[in-house]
C-alpha atoms as a PDB file:
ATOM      1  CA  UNK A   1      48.766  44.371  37.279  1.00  0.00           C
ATOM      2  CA  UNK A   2      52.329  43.673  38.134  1.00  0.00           C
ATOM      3  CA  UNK A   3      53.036  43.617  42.181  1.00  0.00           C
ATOM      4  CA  UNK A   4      54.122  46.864  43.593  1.00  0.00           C
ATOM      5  CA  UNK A   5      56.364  46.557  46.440  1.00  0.00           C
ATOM      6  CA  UNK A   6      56.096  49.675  49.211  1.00  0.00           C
ATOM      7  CA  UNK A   7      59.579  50.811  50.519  1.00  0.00           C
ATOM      8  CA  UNK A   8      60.343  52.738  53.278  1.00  0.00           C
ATOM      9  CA  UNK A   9      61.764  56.307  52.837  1.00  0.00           C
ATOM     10  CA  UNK A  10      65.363  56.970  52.601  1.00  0.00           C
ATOM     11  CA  UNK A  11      66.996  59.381  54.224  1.00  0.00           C
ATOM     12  CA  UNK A  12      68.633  61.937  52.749  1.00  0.00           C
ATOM     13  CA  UNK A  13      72.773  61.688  52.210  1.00  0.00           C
ATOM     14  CA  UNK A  14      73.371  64.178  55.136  1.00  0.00           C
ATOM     15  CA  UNK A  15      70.943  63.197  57.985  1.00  0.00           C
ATOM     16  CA  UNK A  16      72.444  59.315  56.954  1.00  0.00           C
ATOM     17  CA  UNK A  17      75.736  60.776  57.445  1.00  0.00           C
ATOM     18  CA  UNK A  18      75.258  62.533  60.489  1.00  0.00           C
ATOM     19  CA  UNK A  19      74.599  59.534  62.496  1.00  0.00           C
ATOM     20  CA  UNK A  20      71.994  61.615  64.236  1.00  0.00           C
ATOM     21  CA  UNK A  21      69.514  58.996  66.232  1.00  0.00           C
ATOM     22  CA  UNK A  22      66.258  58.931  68.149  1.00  0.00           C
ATOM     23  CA  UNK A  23      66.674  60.155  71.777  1.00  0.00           C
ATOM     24  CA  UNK A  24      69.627  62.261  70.938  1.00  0.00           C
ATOM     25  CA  UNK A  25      70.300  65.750  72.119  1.00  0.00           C
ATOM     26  CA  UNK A  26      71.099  67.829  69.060  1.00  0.00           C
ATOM     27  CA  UNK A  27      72.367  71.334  68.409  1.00  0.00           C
ATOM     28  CA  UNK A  28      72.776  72.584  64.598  1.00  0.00           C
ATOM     29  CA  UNK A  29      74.618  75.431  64.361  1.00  0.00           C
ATOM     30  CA  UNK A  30      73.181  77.731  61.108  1.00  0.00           C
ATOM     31  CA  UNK A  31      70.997  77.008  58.474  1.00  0.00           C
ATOM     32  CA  UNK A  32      71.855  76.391  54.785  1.00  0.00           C
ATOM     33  CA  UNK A  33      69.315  73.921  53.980  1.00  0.00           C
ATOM     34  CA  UNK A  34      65.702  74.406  56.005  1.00  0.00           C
ATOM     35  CA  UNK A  35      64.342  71.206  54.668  1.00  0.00           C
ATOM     36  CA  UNK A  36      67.559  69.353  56.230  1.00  0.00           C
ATOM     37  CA  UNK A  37      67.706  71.119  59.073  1.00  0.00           C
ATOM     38  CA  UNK A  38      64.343  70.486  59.818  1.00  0.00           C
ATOM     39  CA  UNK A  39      64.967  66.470  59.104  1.00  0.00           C
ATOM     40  CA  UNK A  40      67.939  66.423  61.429  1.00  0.00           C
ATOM     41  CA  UNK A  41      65.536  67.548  64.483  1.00  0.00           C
ATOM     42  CA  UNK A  42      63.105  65.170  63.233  1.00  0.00           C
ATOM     43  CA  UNK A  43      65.356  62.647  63.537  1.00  0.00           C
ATOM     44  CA  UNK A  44      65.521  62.897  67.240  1.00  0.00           C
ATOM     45  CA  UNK A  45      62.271  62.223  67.976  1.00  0.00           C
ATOM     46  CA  UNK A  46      60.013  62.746  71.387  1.00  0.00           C
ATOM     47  CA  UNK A  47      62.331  61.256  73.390  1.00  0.00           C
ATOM     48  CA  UNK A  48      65.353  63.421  72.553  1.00  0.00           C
ATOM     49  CA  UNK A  49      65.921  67.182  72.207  1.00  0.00           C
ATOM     50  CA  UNK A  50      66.723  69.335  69.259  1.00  0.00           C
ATOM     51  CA  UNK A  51      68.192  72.742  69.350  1.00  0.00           C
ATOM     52  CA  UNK A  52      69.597  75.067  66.823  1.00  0.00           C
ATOM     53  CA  UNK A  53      71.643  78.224  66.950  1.00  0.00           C
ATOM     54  CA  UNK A  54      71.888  81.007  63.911  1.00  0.00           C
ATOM     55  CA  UNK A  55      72.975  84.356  63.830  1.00  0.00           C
ATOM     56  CA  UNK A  56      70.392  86.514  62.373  1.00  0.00           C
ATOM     57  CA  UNK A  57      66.333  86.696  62.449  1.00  0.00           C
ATOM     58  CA  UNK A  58      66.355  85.787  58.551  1.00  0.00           C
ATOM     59  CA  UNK A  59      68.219  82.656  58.872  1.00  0.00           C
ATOM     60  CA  UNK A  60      65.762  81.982  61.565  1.00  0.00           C
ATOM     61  CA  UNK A  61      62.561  82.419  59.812  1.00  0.00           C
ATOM     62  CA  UNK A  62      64.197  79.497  57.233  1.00  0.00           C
ATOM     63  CA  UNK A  63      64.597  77.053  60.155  1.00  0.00           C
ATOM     64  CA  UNK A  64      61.581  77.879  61.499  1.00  0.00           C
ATOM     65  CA  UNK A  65      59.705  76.824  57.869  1.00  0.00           C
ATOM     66  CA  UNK A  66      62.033  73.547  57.508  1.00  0.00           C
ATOM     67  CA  UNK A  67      61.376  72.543  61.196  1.00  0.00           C
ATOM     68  CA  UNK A  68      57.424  72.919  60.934  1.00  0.00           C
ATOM     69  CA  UNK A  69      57.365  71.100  57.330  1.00  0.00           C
ATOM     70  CA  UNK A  70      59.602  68.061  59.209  1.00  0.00           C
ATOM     71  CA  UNK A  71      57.231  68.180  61.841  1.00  0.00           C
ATOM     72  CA  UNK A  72      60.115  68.716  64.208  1.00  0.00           C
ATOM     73  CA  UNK A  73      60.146  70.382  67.513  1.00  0.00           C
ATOM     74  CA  UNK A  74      63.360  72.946  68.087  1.00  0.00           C
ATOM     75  CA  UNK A  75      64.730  75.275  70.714  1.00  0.00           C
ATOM     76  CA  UNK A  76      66.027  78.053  68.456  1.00  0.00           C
ATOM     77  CA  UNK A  77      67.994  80.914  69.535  1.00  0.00           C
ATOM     78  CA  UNK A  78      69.475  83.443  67.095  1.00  0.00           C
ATOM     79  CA  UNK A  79      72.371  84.485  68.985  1.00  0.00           C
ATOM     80  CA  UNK A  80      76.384  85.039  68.828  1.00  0.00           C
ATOM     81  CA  UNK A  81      78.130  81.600  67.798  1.00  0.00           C
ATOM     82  CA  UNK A  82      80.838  81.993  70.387  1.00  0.00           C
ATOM     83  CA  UNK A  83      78.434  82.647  73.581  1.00  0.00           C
ATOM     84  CA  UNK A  84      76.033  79.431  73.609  1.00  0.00           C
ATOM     85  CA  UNK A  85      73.075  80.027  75.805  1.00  0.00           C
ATOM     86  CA  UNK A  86      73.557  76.276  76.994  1.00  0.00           C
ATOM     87  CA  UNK A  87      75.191  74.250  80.223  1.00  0.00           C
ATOM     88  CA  UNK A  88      78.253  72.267  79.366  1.00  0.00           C
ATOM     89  CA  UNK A  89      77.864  68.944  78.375  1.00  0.00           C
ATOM     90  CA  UNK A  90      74.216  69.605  76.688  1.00  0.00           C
ATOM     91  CA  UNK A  91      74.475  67.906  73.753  1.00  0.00           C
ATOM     92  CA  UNK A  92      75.509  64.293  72.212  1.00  0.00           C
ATOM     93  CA  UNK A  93      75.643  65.298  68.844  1.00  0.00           C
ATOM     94  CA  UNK A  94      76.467  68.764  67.387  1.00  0.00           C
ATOM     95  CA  UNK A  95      75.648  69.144  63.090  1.00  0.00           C
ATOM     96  CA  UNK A  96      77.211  72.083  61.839  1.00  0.00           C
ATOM     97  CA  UNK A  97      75.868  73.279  58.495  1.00  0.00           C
ATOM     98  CA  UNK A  98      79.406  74.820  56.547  1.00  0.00           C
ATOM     99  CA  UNK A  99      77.779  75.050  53.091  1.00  0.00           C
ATOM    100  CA  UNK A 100      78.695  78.940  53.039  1.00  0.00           C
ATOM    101  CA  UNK A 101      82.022  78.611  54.684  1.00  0.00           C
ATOM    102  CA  UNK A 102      80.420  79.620  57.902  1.00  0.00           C
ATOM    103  CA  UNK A 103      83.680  78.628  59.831  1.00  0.00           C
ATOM    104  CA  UNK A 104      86.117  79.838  57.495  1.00  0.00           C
ATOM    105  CA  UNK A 105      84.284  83.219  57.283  1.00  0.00           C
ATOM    106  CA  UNK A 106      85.377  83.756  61.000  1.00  0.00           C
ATOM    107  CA  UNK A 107      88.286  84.909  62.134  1.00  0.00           C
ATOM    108  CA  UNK A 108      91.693  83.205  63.628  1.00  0.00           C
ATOM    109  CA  UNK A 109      90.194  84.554  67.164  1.00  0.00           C
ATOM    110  CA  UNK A 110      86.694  83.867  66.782  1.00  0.00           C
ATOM    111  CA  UNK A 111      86.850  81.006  65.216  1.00  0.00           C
ATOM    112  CA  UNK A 112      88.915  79.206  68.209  1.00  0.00           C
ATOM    113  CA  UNK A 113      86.291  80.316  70.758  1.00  0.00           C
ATOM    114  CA  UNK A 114      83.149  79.217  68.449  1.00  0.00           C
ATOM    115  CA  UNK A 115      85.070  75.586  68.091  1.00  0.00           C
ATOM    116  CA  UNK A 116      85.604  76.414  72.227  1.00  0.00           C
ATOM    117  CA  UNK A 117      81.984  77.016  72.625  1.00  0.00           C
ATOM    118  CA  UNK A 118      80.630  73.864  70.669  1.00  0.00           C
ATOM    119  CA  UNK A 119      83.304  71.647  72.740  1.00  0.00           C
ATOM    120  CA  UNK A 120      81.847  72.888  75.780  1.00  0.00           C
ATOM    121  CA  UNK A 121      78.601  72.601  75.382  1.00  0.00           C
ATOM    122  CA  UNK A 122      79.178  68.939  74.053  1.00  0.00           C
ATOM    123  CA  UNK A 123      79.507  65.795  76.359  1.00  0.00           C
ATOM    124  CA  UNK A 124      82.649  63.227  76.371  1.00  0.00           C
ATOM    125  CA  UNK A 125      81.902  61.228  74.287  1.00  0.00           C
ATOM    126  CA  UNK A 126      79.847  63.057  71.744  1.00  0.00           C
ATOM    127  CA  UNK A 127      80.341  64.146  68.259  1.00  0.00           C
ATOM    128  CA  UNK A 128      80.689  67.299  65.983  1.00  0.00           C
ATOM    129  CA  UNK A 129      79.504  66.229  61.919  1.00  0.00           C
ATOM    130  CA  UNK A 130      80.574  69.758  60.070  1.00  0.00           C
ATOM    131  CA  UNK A 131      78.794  69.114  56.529  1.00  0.00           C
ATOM    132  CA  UNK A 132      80.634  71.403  53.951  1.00  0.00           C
ATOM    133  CA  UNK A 133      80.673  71.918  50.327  1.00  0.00           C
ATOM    134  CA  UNK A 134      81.969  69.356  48.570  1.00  0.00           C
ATOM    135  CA  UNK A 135      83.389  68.675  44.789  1.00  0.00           C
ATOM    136  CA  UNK A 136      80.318  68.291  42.696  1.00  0.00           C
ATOM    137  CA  UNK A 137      80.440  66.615  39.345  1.00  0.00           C
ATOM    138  CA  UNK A 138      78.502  65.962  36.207  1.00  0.00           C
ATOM    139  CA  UNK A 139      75.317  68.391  35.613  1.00  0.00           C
ATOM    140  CA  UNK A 140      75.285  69.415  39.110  1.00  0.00           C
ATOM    141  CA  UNK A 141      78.613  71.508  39.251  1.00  0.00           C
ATOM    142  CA  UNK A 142      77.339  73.896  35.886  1.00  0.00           C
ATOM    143  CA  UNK A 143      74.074  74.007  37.710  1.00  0.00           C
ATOM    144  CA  UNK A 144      74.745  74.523  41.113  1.00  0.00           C
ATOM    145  CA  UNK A 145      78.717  75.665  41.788  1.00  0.00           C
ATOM    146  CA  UNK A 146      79.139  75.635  45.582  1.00  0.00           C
ATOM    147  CA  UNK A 147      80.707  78.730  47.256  1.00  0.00           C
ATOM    148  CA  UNK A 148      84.285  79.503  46.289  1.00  0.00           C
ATOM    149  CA  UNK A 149      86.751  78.131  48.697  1.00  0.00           C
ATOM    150  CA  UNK A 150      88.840  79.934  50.902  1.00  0.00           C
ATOM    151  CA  UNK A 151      92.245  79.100  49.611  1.00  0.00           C
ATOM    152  CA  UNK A 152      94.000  80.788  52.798  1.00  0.00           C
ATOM    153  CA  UNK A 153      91.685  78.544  55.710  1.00  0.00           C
ATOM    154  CA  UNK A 154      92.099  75.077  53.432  1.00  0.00           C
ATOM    155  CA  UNK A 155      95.949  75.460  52.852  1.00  0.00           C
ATOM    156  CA  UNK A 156      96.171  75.140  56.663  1.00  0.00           C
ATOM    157  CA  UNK A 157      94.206  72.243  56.985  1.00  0.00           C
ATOM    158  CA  UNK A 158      90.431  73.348  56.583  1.00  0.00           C
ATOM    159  CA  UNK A 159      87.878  72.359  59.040  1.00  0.00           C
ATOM    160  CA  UNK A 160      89.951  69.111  60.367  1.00  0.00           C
ATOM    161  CA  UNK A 161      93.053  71.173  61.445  1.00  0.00           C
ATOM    162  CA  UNK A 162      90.407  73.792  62.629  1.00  0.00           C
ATOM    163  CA  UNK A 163      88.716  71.505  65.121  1.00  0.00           C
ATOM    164  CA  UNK A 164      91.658  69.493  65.846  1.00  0.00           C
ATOM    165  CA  UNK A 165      92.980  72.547  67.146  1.00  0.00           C
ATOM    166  CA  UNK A 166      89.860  73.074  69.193  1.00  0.00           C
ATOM    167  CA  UNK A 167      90.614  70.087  70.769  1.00  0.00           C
ATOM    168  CA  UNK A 168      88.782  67.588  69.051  1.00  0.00           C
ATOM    169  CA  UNK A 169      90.139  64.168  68.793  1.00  0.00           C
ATOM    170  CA  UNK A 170      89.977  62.085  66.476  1.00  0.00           C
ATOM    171  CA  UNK A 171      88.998  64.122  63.536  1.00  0.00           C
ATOM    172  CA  UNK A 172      88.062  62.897  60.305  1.00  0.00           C
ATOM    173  CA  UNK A 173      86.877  63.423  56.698  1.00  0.00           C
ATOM    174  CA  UNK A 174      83.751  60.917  56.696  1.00  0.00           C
ATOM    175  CA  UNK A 175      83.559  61.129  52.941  1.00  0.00           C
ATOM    176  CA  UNK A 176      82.758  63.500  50.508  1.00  0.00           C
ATOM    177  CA  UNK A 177      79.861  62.990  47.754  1.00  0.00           C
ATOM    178  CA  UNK A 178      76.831  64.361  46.233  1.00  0.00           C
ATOM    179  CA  UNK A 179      78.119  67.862  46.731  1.00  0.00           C
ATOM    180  CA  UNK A 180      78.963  67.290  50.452  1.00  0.00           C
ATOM    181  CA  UNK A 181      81.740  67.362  52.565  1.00  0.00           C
ATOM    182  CA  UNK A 182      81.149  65.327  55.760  1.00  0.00           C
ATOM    183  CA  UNK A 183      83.689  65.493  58.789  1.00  0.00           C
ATOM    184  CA  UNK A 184      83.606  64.341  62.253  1.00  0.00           C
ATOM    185  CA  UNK A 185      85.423  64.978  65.040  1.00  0.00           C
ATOM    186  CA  UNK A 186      85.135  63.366  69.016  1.00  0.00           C
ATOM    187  CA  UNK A 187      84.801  64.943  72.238  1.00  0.00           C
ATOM    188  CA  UNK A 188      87.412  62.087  74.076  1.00  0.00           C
ATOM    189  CA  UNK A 189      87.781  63.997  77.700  1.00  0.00           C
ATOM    190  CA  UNK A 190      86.537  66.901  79.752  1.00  0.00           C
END
């Protein structure tokens, strides 16, 4: 019987590149993936906090099934994405989920006080990880074709532009692969 080595499980691609850690206050914004979202607030742990904001009962009931399969404890709130039931400075980390174009599906006027909102409600220091459709190749892009892009909100800069104007700084594209789109953008004064 040949030796059989146990390894530890890996996390998935986007909880790795969220650089979410144990003891960290967390807020996700929406819910494309329940299984992720409910490894994100996993990820946190007992000695952190993990909170998560969407917009409609539905999207709810899918966090609520990821969460409980995780094994992770959340504050959820479905409410408005520009009005944060939250102090300023609440959170290290903020993971927004941008598989559906969430942010580009606002508009100009909206948008700017949802990226206002998130600042706020971030500390100095902290980080925003928006994880967004990416290219997909092979078998995976005839199988699964991510949402069509919004040709108007990426020709002025997509997500970076939208967050540098927000007043995020830096912001950067983390990398892009699997199907994902990971950028990150700091929270460098008050």
């Amino acid at each position: 019987m040949p030796f059989l080595r146990k390894t530890a499980a890996r996390d998935p691609l986007p909880v790795t590149m969220s650089g979410v850690r144990m003891g960290e206050r967390l807020l996700q914004v929406g819910v494309n993936d329940a299984r992720l979202a409910g490894q994100l607030a996993a990820k946190v742990g007992l000695s952190g906090h993990a909170a998560m904001i969407v917009a409609d009962e539905a999207a709810a009931t899918r966090a609520r099934a990821g969460i409980a399969d995780a094994g992770g404890l959340v504050d959820l709130h479905v409410t408005r994405l520009d009005t944060l039931p939250f102090p300023p400075e609440s959170f290290d980390a903020i993971v927004v989920h941008n598989m559906d174009n969430l942010i580009a599906s606002l508009d100009r006027a909206q948008r700017a006080a949802t990226i206002t909102e998130w600042r706020r409600t971030l500390r100095v220091g902290g980080r925003i990880v928006v994880i967004e459709s990416g290219a997909r190749t092979g078998i995976g892009a005839l199988l699964r074709p991510g949402p069509k892009p919004d040709a108007e909100y990426d020709g002025n800069g997509g997500t970076v532009a939208a967050l540098e104007a927000g007043g995020f700084r830096p912001v950067r594209l983390l990398g892009e692969r699997e199907g994902f789109k990971f950028i990150e953008g700091l929270k460098t004064i008050g």
